[in-house]
N, C-alpha and C. Protein backbone atom coordinates (compact mmCIF):
# COMPACT_ATOMS: atom_id res chain seq x y z
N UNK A 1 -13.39 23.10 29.62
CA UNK A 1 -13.57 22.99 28.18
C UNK A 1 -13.74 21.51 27.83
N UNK A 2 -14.70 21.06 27.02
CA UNK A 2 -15.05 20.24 26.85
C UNK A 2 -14.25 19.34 25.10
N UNK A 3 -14.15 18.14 25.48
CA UNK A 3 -13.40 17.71 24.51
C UNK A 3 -13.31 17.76 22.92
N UNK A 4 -14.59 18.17 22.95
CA UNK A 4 -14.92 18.12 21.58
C UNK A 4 -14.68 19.43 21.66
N UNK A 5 -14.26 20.65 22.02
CA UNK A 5 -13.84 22.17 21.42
C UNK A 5 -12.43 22.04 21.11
N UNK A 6 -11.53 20.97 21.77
CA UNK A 6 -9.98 21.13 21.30
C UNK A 6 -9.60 20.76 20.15
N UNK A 7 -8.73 21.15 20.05
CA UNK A 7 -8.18 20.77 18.22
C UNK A 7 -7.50 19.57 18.78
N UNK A 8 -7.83 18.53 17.55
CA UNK A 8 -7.43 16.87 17.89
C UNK A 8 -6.13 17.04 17.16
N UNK A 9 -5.23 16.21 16.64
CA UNK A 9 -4.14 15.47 15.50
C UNK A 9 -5.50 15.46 14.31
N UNK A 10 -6.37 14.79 14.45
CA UNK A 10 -6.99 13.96 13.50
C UNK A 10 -7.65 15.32 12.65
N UNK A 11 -8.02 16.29 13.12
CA UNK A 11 -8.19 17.34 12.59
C UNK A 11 -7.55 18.63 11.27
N UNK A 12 -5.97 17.89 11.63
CA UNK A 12 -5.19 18.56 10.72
C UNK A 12 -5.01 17.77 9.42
N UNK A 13 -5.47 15.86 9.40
CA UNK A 13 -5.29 15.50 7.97
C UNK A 13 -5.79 15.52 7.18
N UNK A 14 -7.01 16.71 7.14
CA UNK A 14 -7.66 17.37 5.91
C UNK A 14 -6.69 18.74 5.03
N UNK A 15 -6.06 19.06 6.03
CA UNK A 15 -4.83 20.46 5.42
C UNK A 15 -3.66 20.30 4.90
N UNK A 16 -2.98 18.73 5.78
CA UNK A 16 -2.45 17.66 5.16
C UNK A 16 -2.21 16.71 3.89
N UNK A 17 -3.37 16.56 3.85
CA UNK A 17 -3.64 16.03 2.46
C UNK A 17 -3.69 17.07 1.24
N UNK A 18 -3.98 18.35 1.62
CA UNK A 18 -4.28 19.08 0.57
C UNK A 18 -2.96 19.92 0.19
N UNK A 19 -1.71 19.92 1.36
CA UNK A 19 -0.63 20.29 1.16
C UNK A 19 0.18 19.13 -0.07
N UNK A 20 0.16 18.28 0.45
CA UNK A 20 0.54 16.80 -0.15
C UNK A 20 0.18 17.08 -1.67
N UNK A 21 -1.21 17.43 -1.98
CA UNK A 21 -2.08 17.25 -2.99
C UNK A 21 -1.72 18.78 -3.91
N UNK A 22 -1.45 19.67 -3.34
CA UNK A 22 -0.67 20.95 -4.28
C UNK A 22 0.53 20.58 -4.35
N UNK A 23 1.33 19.78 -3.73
CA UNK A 23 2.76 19.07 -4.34
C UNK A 23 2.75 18.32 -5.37
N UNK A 24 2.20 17.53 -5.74
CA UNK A 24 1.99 16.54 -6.26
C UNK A 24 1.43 17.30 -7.70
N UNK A 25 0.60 18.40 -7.95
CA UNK A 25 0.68 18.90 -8.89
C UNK A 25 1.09 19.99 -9.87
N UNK A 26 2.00 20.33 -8.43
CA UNK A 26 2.97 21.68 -8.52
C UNK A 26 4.00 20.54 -9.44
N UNK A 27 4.54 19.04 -9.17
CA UNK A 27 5.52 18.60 -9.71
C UNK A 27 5.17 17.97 -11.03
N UNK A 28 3.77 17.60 -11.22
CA UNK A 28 3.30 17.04 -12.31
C UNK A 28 3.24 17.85 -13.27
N UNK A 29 3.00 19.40 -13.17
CA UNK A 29 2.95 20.39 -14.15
C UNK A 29 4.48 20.33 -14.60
N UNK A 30 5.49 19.96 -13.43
CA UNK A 30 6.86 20.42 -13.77
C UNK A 30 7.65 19.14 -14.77
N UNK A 31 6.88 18.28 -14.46
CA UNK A 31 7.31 17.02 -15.03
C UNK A 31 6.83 17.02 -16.58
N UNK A 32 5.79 17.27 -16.40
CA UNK A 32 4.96 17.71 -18.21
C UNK A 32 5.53 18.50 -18.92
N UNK A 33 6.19 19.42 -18.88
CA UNK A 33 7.06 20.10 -19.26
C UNK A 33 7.92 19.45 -20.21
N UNK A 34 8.84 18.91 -19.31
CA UNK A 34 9.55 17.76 -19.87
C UNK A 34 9.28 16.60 -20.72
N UNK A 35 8.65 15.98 -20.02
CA UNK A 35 8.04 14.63 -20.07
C UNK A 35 6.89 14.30 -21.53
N UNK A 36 5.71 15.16 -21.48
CA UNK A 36 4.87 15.52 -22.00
C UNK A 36 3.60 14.71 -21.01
N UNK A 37 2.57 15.57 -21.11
CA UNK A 37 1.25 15.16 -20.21
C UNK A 37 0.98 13.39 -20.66
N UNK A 38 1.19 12.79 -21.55
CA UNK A 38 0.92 11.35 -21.27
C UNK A 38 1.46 10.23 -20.52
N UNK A 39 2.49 10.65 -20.73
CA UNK A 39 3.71 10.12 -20.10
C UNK A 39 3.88 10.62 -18.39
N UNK A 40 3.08 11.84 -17.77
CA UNK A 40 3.25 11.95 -16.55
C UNK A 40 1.85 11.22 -16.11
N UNK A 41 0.90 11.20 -17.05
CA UNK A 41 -0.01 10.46 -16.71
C UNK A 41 0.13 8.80 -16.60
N UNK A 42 0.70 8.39 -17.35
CA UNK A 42 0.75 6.72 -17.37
C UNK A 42 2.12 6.38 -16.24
N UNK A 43 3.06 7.10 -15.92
CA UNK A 43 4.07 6.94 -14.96
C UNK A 43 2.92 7.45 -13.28
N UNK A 44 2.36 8.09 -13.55
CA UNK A 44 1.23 8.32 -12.21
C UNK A 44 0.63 6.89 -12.13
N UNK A 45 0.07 6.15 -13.03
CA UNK A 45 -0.53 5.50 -12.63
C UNK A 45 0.09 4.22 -12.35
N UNK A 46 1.28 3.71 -13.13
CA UNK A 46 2.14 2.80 -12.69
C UNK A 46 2.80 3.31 -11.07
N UNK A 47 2.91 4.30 -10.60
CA UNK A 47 3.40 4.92 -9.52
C UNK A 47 2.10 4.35 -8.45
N UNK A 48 1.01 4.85 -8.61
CA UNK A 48 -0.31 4.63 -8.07
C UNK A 48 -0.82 3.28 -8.01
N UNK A 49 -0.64 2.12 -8.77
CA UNK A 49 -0.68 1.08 -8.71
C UNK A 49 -0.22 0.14 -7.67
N UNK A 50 0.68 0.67 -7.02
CA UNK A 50 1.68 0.00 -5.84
C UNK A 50 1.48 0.35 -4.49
N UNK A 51 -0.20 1.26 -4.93
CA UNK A 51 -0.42 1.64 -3.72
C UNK A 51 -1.92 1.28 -3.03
């Protein structure tokens, strides 16, 4: 079997990211709630800034 048929590491940080990426708005919905949507928005981006 040739190398390119095996599943790499590098292969899984597309399913990765998208796990990451339904967290992130599973908690933002939960935070809005509270918070109200501007305020989870402008704390995202001060959060995002440092990155």
């Amino acid at each position: 079997m040739s190398a390119a048929r095996q599943l790499q590491l590098a292969d899984l940080a597309p399913l990765d990211s998208i796990i990451v990426a339904d967290f992130g708005y599973a908690e933002g919905e939960r935070l809005a709630q509270v918070l109200g949507g501007w305020q989870v928005i402008g704390w995202a981006w001060v959060i995002l800034d440092f990155f």
